[in-house]
C-alpha atoms as a PDB file:
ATOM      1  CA  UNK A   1      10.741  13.878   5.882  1.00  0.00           C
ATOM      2  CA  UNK A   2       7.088  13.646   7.372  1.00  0.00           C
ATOM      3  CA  UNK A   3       5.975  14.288   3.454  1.00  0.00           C
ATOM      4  CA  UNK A   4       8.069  11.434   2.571  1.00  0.00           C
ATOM      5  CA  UNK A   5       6.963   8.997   5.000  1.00  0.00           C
ATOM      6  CA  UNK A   6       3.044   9.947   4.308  1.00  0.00           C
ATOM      7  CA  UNK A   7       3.334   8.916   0.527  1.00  0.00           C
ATOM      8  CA  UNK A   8       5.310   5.318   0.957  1.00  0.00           C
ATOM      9  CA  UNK A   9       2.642   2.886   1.125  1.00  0.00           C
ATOM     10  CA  UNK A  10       5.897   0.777   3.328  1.00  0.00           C
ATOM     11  CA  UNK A  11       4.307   2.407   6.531  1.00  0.00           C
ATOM     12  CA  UNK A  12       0.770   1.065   5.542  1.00  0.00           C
ATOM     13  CA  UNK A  13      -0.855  -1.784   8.211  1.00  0.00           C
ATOM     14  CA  UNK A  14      -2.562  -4.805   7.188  1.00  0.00           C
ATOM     15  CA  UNK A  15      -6.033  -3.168   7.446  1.00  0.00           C
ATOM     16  CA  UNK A  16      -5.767   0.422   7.175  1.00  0.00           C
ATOM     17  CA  UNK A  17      -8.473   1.211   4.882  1.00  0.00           C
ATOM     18  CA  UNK A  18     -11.143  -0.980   6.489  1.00  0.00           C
ATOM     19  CA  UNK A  19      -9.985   0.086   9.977  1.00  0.00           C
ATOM     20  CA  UNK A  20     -10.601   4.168   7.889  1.00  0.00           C
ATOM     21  CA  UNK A  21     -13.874   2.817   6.792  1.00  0.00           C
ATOM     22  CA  UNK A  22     -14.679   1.478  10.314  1.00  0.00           C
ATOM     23  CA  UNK A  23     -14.496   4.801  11.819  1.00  0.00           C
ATOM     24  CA  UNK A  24     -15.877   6.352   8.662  1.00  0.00           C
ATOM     25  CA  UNK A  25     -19.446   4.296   9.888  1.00  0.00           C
ATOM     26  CA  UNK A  26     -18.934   5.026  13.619  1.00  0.00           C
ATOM     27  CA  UNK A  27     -16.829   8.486  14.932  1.00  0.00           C
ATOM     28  CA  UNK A  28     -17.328   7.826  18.185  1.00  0.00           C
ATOM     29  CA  UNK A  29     -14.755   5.415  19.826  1.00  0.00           C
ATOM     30  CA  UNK A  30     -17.222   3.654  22.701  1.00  0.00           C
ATOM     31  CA  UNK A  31     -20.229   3.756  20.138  1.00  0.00           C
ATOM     32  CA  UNK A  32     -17.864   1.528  17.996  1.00  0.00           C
ATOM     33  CA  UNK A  33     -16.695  -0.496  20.588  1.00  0.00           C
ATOM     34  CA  UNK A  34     -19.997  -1.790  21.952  1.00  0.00           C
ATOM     35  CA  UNK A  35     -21.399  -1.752  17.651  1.00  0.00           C
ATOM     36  CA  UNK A  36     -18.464  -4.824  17.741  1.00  0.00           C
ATOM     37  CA  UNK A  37     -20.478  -6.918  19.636  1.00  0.00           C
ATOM     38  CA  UNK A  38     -23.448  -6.475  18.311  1.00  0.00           C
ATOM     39  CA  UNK A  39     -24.536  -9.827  15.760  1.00  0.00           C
ATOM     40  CA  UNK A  40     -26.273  -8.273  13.043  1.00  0.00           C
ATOM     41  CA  UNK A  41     -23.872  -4.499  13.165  1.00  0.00           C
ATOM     42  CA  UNK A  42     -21.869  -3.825   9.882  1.00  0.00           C
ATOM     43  CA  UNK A  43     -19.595  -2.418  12.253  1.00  0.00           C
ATOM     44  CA  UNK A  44     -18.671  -5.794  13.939  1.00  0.00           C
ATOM     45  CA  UNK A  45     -18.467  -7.025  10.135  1.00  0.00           C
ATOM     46  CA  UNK A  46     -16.001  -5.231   9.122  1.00  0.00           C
ATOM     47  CA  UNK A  47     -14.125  -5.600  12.224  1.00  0.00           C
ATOM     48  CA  UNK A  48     -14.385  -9.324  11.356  1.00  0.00           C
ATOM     49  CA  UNK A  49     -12.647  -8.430   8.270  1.00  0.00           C
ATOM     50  CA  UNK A  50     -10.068  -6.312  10.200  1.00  0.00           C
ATOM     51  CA  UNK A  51      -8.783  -9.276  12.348  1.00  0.00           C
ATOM     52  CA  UNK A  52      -8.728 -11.544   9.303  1.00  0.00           C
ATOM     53  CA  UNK A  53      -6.224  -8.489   7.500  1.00  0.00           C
ATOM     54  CA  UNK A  54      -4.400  -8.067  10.507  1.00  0.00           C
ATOM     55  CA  UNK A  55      -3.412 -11.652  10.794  1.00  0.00           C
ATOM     56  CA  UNK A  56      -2.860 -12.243   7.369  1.00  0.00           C
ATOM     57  CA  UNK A  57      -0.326  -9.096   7.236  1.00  0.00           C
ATOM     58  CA  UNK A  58       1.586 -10.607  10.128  1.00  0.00           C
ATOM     59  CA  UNK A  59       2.261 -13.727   8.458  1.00  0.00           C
ATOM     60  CA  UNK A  60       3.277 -12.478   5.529  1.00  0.00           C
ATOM     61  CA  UNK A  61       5.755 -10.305   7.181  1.00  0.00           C
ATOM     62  CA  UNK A  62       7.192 -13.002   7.781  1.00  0.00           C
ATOM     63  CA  UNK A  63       8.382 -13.180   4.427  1.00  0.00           C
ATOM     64  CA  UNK A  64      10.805 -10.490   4.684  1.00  0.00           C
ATOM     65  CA  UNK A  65      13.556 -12.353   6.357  1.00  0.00           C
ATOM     66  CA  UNK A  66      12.962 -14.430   2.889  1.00  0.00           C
ATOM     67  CA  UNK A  67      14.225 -11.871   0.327  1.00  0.00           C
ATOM     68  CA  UNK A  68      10.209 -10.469  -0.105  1.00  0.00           C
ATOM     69  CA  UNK A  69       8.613  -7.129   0.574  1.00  0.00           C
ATOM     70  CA  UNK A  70       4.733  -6.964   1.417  1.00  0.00           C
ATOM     71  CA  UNK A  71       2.649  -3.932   1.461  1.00  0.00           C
ATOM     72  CA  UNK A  72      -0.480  -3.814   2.865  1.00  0.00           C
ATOM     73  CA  UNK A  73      -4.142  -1.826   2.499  1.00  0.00           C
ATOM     74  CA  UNK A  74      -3.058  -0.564  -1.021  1.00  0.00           C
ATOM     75  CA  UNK A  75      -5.617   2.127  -2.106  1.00  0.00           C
ATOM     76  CA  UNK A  76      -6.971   2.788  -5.387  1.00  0.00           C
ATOM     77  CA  UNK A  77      -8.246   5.932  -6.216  1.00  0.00           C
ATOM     78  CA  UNK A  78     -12.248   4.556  -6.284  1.00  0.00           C
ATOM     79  CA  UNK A  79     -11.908   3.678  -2.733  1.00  0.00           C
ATOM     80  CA  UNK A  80     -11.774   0.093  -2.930  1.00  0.00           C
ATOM     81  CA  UNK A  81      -8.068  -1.327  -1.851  1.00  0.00           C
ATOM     82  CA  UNK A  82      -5.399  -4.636  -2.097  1.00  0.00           C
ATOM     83  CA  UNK A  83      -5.709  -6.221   1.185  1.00  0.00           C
ATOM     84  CA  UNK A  84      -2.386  -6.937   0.719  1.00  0.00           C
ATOM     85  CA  UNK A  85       0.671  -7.367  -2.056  1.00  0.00           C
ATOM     86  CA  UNK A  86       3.806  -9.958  -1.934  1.00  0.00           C
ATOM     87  CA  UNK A  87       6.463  -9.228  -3.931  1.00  0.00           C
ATOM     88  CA  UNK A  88       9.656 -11.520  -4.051  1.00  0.00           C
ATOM     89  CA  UNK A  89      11.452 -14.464  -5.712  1.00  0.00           C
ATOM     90  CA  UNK A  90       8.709 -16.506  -6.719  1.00  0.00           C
ATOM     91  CA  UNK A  91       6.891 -13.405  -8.563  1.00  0.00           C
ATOM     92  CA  UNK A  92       4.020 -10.866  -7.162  1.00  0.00           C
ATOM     93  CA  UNK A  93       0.761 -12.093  -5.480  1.00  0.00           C
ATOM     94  CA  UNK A  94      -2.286 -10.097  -4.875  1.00  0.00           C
ATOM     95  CA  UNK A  95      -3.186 -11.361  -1.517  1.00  0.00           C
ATOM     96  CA  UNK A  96      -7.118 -11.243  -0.254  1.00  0.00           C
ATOM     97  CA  UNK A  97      -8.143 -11.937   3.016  1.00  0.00           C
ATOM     98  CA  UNK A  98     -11.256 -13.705   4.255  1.00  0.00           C
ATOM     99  CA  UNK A  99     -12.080 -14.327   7.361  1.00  0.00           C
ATOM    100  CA  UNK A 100     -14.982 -17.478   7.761  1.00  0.00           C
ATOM    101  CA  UNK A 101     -14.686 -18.422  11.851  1.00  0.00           C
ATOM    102  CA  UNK A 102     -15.942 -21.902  12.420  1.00  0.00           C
ATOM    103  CA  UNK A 103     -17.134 -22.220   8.593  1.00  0.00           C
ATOM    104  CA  UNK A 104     -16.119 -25.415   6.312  1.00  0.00           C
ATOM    105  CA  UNK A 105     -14.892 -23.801   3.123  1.00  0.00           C
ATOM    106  CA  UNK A 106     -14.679 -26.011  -0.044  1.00  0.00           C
ATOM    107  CA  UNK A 107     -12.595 -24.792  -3.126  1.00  0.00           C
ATOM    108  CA  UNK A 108     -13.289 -26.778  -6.149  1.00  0.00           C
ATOM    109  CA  UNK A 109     -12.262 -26.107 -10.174  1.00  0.00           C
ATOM    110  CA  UNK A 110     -14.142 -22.453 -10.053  1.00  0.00           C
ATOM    111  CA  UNK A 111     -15.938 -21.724  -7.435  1.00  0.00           C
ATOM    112  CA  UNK A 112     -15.587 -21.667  -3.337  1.00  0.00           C
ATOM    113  CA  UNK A 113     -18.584 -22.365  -1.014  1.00  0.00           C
ATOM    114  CA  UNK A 114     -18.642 -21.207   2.448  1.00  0.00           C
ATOM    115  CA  UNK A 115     -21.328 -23.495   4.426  1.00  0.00           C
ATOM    116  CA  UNK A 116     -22.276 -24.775   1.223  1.00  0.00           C
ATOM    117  CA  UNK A 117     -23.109 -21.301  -0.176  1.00  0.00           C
ATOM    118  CA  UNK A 118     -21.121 -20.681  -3.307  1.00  0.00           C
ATOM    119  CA  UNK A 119     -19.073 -17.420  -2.668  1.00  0.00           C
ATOM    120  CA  UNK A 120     -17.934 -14.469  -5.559  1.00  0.00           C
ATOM    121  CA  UNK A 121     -14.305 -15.132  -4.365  1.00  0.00           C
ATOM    122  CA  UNK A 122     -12.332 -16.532  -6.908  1.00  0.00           C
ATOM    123  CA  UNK A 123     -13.674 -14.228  -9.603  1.00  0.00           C
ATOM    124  CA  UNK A 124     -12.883 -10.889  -7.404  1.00  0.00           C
ATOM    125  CA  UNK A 125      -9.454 -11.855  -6.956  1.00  0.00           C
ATOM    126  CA  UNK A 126      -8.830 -13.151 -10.553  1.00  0.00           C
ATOM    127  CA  UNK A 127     -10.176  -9.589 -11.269  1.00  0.00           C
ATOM    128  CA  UNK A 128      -7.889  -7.809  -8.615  1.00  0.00           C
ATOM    129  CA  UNK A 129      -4.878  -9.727 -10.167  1.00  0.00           C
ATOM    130  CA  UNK A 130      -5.225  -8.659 -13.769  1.00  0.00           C
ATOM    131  CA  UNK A 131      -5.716  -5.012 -12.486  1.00  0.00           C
ATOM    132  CA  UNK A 132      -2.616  -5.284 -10.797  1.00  0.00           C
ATOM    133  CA  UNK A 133      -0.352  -6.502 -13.524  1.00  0.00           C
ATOM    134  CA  UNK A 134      -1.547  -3.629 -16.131  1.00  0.00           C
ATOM    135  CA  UNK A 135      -0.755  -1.746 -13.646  1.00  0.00           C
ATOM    136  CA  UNK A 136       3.000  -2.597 -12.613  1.00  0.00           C
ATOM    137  CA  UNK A 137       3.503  -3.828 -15.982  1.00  0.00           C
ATOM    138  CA  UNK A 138       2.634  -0.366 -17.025  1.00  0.00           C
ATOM    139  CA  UNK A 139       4.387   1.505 -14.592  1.00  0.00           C
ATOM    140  CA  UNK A 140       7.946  -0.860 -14.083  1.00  0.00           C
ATOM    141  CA  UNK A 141       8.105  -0.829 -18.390  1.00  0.00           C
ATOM    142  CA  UNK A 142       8.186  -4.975 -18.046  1.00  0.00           C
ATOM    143  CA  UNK A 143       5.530  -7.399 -17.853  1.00  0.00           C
ATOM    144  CA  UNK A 144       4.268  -7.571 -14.537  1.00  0.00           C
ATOM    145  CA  UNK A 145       2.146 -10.905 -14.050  1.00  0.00           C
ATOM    146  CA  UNK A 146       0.634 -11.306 -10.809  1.00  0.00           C
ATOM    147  CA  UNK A 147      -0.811 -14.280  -9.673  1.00  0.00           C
ATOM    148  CA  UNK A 148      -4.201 -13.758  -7.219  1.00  0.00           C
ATOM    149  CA  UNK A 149      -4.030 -15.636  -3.841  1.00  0.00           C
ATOM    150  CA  UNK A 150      -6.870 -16.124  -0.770  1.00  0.00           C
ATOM    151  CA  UNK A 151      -5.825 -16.229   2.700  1.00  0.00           C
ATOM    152  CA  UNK A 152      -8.118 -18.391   4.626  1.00  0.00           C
ATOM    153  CA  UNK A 153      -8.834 -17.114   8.301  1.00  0.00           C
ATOM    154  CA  UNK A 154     -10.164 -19.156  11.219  1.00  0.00           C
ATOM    155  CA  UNK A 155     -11.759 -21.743   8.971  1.00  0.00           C
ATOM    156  CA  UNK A 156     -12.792 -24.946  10.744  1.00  0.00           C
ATOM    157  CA  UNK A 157     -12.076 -26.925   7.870  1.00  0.00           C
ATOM    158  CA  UNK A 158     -10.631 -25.983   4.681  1.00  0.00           C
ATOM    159  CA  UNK A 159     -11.017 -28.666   1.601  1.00  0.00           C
ATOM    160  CA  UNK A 160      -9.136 -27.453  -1.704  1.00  0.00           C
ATOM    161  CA  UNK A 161     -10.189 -30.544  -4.873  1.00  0.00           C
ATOM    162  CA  UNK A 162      -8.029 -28.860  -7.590  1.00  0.00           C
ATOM    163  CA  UNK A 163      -4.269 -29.877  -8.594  1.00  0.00           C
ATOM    164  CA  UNK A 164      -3.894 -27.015 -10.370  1.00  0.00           C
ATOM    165  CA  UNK A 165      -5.850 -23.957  -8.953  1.00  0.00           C
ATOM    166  CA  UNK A 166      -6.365 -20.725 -11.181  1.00  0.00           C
ATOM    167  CA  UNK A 167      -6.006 -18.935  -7.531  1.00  0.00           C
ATOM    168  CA  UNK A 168      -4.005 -20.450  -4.877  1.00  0.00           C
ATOM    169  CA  UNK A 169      -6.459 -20.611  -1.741  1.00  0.00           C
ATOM    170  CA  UNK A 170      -4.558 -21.044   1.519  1.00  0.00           C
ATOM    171  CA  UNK A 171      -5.007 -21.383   4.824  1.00  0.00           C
ATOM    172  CA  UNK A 172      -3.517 -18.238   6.469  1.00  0.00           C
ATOM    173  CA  UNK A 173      -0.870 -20.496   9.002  1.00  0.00           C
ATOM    174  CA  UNK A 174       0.744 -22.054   5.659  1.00  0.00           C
ATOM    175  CA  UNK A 175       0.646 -18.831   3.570  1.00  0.00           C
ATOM    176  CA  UNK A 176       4.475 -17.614   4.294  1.00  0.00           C
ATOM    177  CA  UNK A 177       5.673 -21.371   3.419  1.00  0.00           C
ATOM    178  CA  UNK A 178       3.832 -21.717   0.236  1.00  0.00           C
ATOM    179  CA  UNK A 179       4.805 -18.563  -1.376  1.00  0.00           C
ATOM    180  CA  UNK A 180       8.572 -18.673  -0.402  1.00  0.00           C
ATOM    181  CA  UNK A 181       8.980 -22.387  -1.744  1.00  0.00           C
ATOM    182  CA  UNK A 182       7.640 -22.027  -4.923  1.00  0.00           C
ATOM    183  CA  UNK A 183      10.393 -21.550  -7.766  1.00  0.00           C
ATOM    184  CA  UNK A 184      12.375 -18.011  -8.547  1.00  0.00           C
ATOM    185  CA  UNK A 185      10.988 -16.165 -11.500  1.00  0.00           C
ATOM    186  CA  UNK A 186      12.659 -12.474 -10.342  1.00  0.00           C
ATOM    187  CA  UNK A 187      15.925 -11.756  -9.656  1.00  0.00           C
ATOM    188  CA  UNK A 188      16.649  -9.259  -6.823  1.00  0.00           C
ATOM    189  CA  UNK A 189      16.994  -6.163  -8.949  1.00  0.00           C
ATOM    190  CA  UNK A 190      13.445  -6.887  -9.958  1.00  0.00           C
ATOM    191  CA  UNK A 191      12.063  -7.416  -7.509  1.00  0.00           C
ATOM    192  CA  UNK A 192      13.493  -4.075  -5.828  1.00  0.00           C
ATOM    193  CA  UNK A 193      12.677  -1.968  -8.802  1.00  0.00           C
ATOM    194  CA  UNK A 194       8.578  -3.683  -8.957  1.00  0.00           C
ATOM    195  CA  UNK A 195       8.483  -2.912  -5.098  1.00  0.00           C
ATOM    196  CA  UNK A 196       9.712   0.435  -5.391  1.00  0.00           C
ATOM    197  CA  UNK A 197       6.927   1.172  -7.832  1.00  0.00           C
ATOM    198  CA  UNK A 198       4.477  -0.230  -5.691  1.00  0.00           C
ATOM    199  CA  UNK A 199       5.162   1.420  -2.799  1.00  0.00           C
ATOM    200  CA  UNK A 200       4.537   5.005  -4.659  1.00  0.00           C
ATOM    201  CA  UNK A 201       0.860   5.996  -4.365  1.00  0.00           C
ATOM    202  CA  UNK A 202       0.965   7.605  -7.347  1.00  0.00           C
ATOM    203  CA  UNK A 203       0.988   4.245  -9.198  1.00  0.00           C
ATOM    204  CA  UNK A 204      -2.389   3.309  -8.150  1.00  0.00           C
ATOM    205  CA  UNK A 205      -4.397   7.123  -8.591  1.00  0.00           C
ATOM    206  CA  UNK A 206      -5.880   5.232 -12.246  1.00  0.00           C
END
């Protein structure tokens, strides 16, 4: 039973691996308490990215009352990981979370700037996306498409100019209300039989 539970990604938090990668960088539990506080420590970085995960994972759980399952800090086998995968009526979203406290973010046609600085975001998560459909499409014997999505954290102002967005960019409070309206394109069993897949570890070892 303890086997079991170890290799269904289900009992995954929203950021596992970076909290793993946290104390990767600093062993010592009051070292990395006070390397939090410090401005320029890739410690409190990465714990910047760990609140962002944690609150985008608890509003997507959210979801689940919604006919959706969510799993969280998906590894691959490189190291790198999902931040976080919805899977339910309206399809599967590869969810990234980015945390930019006080910033103004602007998304326009291809491109998102963070204080005016143009960011690598939409192309990562385009990426992520496609790597996730061969994936599940390879694994569940069906196409698979997955459509990428970035959950905006503590922005102070968000401005999206695009009607039709190759990467949904939301702010993290409407993120459960977006993805649950838009239309069916699984029925239940598929969606049950592409989350069952997911939640395996062995799907992601390529």
């Amino acid at each position: 039973m303890v086997q079991a539970l170890i290799e269904d990604l289900a009992g995954n938090r929203p950021g596992d691996a970076v909290r793993r990668k946290i104390q990767e960088l600093q062993p010592n539990p009051l070292l990395r308490l006070l390397h939090r506080w410090r401005p320029a420590s890739e410690i409190r970085s990465w714990s910047d990215g760990l609140t962002g995960e944690r609150i985008t994972g608890k509003r997507l759980n959210r979801l689940r009352s919604r006919g959706w399952f969510t799993l969280h800090a998906i590894q691959w086998a490189s190291g790198s990981d999902i931040d976080h995968l919805a899977i339910g009526p309206a399809g599967v979203f590869s969810i990234n979370s980015k945390r930019h406290r006080g910033k103004s973010v602007w998304y326009g046609d291809t491109a998102i700037t963070v204080n005016g600085v143009v960011q690598r975001h939409i192309a990562v998560s385009q990426s992520e996306a496609r790597r996730v459909s061969r994936v599940l499409s390879r694994r569940c014997a069906m196409n698979v498409p997955v459509r990428p999505v970035i959950s905006v954290v503590h922005a102070a102002k968000l401005t999206i100019k695009n009607a039709n967005p190759p990467v949904l960019v939301l702010a993290v409070e409407h993120l459960d209300q977006v993805l649950s309206g838009l239309s069916p394109t699984l029925g239940p069993e598929q969606v049950a039989h592409i989350y069952s897949v997911a939640r395996d570890p062995r799907t992601w070892v390529a």
